[in-house]
N, C-alpha and C. Protein backbone atom coordinates (compact mmCIF):
# COMPACT_ATOMS: atom_id res chain seq x y z
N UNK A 1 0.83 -1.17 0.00
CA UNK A 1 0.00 0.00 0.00
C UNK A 1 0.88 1.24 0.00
N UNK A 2 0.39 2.07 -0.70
CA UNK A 2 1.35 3.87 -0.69
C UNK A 2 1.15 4.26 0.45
N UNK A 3 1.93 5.24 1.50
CA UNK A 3 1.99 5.21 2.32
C UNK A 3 2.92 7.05 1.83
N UNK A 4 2.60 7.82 2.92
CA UNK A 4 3.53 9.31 2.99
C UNK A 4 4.17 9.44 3.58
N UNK A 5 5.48 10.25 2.78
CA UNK A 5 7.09 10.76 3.80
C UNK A 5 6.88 10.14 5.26
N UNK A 6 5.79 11.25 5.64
CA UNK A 6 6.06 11.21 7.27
C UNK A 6 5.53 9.83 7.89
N UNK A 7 4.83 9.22 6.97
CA UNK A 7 4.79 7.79 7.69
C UNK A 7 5.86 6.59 7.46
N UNK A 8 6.84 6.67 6.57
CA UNK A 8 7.81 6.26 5.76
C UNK A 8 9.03 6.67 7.35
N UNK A 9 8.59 7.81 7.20
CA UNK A 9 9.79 8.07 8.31
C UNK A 9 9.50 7.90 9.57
N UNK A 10 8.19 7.30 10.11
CA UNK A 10 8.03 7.14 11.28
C UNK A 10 8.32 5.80 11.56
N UNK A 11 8.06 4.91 10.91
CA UNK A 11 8.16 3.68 10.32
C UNK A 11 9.98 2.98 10.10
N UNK A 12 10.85 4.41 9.79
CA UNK A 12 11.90 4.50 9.67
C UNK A 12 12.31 4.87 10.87
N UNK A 13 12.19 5.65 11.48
CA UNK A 13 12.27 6.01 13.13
C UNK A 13 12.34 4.68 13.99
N UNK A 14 11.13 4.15 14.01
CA UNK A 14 10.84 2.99 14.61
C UNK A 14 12.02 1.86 14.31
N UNK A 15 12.65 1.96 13.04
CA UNK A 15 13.57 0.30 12.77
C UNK A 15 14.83 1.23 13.86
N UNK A 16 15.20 2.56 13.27
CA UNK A 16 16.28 2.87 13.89
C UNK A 16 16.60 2.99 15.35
N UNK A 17 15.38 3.21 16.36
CA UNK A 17 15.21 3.04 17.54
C UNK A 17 15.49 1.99 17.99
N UNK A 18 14.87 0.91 17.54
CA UNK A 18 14.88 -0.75 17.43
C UNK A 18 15.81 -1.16 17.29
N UNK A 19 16.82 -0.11 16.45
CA UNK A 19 18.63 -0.68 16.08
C UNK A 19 18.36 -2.13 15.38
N UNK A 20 16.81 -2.25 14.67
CA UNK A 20 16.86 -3.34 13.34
C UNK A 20 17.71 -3.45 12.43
N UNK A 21 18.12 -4.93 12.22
CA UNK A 21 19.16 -4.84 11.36
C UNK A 21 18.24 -5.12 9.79
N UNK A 22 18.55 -4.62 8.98
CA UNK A 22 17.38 -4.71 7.86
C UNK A 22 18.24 -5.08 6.65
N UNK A 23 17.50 -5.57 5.92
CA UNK A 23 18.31 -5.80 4.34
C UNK A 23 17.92 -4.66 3.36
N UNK A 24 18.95 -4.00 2.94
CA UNK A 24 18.81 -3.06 2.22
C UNK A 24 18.98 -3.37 0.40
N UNK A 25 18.66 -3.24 -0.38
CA UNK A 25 18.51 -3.20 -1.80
C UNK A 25 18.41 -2.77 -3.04
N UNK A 26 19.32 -1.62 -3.22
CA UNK A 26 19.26 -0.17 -4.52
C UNK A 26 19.43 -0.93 -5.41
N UNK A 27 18.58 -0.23 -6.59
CA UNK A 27 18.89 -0.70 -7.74
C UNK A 27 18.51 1.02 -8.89
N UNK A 28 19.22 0.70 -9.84
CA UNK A 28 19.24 2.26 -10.96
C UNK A 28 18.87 1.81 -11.64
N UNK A 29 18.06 2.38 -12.81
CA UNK A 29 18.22 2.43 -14.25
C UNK A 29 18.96 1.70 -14.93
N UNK A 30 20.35 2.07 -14.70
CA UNK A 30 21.42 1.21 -15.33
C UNK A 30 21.24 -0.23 -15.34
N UNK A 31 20.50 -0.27 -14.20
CA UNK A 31 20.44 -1.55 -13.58
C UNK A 31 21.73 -2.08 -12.67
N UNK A 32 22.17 -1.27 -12.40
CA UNK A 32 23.40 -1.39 -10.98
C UNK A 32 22.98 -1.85 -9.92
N UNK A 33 22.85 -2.68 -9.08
CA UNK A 33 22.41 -3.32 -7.81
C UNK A 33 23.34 -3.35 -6.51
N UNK A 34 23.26 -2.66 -5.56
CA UNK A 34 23.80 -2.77 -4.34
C UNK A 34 23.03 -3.40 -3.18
N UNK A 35 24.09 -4.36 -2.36
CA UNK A 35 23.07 -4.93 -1.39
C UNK A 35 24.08 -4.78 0.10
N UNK A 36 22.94 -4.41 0.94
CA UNK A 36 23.59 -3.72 2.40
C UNK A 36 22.46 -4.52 3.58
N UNK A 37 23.39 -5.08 4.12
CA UNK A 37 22.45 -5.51 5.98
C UNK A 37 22.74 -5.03 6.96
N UNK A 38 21.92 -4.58 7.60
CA UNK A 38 22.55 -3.53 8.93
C UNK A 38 21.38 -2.20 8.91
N UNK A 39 21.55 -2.25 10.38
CA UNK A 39 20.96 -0.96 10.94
C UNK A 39 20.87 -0.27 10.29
N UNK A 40 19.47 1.04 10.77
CA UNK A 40 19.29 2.34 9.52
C UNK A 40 19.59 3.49 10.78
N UNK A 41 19.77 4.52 9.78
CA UNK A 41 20.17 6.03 10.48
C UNK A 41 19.12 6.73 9.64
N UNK A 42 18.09 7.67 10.12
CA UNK A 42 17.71 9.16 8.98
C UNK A 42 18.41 10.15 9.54
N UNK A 43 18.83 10.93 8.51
CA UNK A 43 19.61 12.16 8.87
C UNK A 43 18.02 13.20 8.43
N UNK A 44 18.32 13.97 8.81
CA UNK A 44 17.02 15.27 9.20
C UNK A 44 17.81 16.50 9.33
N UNK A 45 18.59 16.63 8.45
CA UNK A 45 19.33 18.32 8.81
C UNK A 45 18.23 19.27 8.69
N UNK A 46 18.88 20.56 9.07
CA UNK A 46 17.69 21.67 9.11
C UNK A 46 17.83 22.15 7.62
N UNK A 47 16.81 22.36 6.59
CA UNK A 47 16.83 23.04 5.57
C UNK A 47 17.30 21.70 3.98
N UNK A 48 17.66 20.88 4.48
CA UNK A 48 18.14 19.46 3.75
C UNK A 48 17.17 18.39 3.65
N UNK A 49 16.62 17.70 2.41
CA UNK A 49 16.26 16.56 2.25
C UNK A 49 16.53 15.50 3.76
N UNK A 50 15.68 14.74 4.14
CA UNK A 50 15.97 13.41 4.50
C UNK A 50 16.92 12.45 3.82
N UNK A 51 17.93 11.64 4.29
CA UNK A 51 18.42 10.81 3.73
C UNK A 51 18.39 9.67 4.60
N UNK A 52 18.47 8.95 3.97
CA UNK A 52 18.40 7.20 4.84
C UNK A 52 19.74 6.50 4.80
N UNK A 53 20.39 5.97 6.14
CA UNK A 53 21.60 5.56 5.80
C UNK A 53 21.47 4.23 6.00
N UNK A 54 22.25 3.27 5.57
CA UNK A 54 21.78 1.61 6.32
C UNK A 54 23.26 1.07 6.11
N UNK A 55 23.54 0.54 6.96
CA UNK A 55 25.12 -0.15 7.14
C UNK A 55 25.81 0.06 8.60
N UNK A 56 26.75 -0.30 8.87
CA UNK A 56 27.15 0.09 10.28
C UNK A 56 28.01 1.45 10.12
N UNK A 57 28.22 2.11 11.24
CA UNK A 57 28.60 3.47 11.02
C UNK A 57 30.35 3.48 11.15
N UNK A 58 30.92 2.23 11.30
CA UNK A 58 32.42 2.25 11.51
C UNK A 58 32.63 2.66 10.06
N UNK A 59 33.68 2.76 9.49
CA UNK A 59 34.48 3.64 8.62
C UNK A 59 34.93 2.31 7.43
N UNK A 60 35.03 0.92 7.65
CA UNK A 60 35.27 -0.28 6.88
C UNK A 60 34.09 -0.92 6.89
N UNK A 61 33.01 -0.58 6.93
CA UNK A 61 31.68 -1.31 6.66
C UNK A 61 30.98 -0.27 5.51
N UNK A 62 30.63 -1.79 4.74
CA UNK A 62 29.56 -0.35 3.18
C UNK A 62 27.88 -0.21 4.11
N UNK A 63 28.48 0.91 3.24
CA UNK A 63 27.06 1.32 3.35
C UNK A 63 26.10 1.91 2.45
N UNK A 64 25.09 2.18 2.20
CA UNK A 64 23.64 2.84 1.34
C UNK A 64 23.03 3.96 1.99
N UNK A 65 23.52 4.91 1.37
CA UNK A 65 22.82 6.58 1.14
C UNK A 65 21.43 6.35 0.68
N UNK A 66 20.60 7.02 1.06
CA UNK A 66 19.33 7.13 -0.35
C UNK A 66 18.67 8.28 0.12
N UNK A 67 18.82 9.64 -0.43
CA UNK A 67 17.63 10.95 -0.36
C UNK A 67 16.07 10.40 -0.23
N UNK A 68 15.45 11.02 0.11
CA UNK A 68 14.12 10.80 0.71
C UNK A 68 12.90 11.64 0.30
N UNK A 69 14.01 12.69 -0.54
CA UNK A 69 13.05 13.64 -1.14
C UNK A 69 12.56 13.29 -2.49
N UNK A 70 11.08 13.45 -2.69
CA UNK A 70 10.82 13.55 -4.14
C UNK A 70 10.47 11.92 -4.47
N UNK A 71 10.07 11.07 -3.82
CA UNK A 71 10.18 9.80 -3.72
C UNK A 71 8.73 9.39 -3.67
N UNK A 72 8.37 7.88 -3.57
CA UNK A 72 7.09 7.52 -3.38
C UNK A 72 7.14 6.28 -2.76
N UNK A 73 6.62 6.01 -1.75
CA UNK A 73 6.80 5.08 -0.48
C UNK A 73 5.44 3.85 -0.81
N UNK A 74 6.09 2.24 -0.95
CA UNK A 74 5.50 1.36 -0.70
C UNK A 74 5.35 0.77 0.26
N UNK A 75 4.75 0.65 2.25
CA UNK A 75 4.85 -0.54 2.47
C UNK A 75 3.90 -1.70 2.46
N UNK A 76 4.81 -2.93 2.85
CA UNK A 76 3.25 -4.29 2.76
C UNK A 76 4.25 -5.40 3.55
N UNK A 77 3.16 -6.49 4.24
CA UNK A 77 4.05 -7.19 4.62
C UNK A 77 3.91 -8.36 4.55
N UNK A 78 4.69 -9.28 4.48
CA UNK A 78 4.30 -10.89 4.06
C UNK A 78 3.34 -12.04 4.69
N UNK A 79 2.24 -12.04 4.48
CA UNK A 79 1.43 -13.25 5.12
C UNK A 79 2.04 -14.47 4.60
N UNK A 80 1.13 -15.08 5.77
CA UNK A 80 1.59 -16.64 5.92
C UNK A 80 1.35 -17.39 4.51
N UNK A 81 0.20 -16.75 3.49
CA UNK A 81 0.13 -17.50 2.55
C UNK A 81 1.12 -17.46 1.45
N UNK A 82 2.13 -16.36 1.45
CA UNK A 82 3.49 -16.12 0.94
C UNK A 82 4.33 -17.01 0.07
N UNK A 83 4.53 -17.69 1.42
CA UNK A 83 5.55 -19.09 1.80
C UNK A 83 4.70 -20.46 1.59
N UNK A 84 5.53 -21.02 0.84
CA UNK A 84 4.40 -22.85 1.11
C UNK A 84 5.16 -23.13 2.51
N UNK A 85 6.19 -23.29 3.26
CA UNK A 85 6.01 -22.90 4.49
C UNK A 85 6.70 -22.12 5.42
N UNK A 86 5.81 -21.60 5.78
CA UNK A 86 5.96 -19.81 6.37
C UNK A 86 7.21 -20.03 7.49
N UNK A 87 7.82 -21.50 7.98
CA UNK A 87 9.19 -20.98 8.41
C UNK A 87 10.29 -21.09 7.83
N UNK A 88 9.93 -21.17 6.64
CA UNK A 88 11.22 -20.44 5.75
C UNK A 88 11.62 -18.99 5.29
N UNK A 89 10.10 -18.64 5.82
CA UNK A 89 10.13 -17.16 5.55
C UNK A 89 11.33 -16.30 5.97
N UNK A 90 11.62 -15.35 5.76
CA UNK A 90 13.13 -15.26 6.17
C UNK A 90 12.60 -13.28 6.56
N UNK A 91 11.77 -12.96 5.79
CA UNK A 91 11.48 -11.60 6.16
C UNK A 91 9.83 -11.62 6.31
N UNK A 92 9.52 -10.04 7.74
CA UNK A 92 7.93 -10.16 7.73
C UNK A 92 6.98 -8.66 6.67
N UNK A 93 8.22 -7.64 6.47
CA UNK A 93 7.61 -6.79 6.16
C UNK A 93 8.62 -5.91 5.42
N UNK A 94 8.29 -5.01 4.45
CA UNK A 94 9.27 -4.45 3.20
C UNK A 94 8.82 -3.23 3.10
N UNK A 95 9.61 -2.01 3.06
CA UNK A 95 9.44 -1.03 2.41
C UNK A 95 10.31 -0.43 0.87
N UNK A 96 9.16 0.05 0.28
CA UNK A 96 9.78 -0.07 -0.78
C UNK A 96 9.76 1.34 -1.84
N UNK A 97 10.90 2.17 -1.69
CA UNK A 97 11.33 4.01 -1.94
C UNK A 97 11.89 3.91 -3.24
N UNK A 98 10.59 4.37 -4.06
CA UNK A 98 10.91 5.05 -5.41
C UNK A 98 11.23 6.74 -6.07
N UNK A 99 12.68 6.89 -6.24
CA UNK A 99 13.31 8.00 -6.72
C UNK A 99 12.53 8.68 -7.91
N UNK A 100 12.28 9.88 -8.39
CA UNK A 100 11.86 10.51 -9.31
C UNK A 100 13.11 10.21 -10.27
N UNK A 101 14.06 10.13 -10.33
CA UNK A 101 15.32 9.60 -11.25
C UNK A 101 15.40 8.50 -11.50
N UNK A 102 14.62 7.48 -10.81
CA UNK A 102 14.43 5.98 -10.96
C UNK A 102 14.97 4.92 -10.55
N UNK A 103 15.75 5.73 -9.27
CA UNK A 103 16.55 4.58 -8.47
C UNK A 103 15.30 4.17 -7.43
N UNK A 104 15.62 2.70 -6.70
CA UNK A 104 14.49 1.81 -5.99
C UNK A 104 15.53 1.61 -4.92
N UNK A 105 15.10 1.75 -3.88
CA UNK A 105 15.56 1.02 -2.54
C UNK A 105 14.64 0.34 -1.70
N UNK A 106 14.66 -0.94 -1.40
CA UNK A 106 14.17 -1.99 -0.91
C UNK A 106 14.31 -2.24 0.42
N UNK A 107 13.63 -2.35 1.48
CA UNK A 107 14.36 -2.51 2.87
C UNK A 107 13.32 -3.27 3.15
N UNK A 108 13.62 -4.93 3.79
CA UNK A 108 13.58 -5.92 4.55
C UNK A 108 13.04 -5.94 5.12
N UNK A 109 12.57 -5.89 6.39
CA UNK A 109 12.38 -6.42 8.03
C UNK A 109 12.37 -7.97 8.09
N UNK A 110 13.80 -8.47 9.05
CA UNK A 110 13.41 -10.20 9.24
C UNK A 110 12.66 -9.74 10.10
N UNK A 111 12.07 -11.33 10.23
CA UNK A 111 11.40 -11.68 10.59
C UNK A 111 11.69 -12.23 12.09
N UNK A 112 10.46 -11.85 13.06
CA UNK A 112 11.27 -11.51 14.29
C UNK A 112 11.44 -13.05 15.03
């Protein structure tokens, strides 16, 4: 279901509080694919776009940027009928941030 910024970011608030470790998933146009697991950060400067960070914050771990502005927010989350069986399921719920430039970022939630 579409869902707005501020619920995207409350929602985002919530994993980062939680210190959830999430699977992250960009993909471009080009079709370039980056894949990141680990905790999220939003940055909220004053006068600046939102950006979403996901990776650990040491200095030798990758990580995924993604602006927040100008975007369009999917979430939904996986029922049991998903899976033929649901404990293989490996994640319960996904959000899913589409760029006006056409980059996609994908974020996870395992499953608890």
């Amino acid at each position: 279901m579409k869902i707005t910024l501020e619920e995207a970011l409350a929602l985002l608030g919530k994993y980062a509080e939680e210190r959830t470790s999430v699977l992250a998933v960009v993909g471009s146009p080009s079709r370039s694919i980056a894949r990141v697991t680990g905790p999220i950060r939003v940055s909220l400067a004053d006068g600046v776009s939102p950006h979403l960070i996901v990776g650990k914050e040491d200095d030798t771990s990758d990580q995924i940027k993604f602006r927040l502005s100008d975007c369009m927010f999917e979430y939904g989350e996986f029922g049991d009928d998903d899976a033929e069986d649901s404990g293989d399921r490996r994640f319960e719920a996904f959000l899913v941030v589409g760029s006006s430039k056409g980059d996609t970022l994908s974020l996870f939630e395992p499953k608890s």
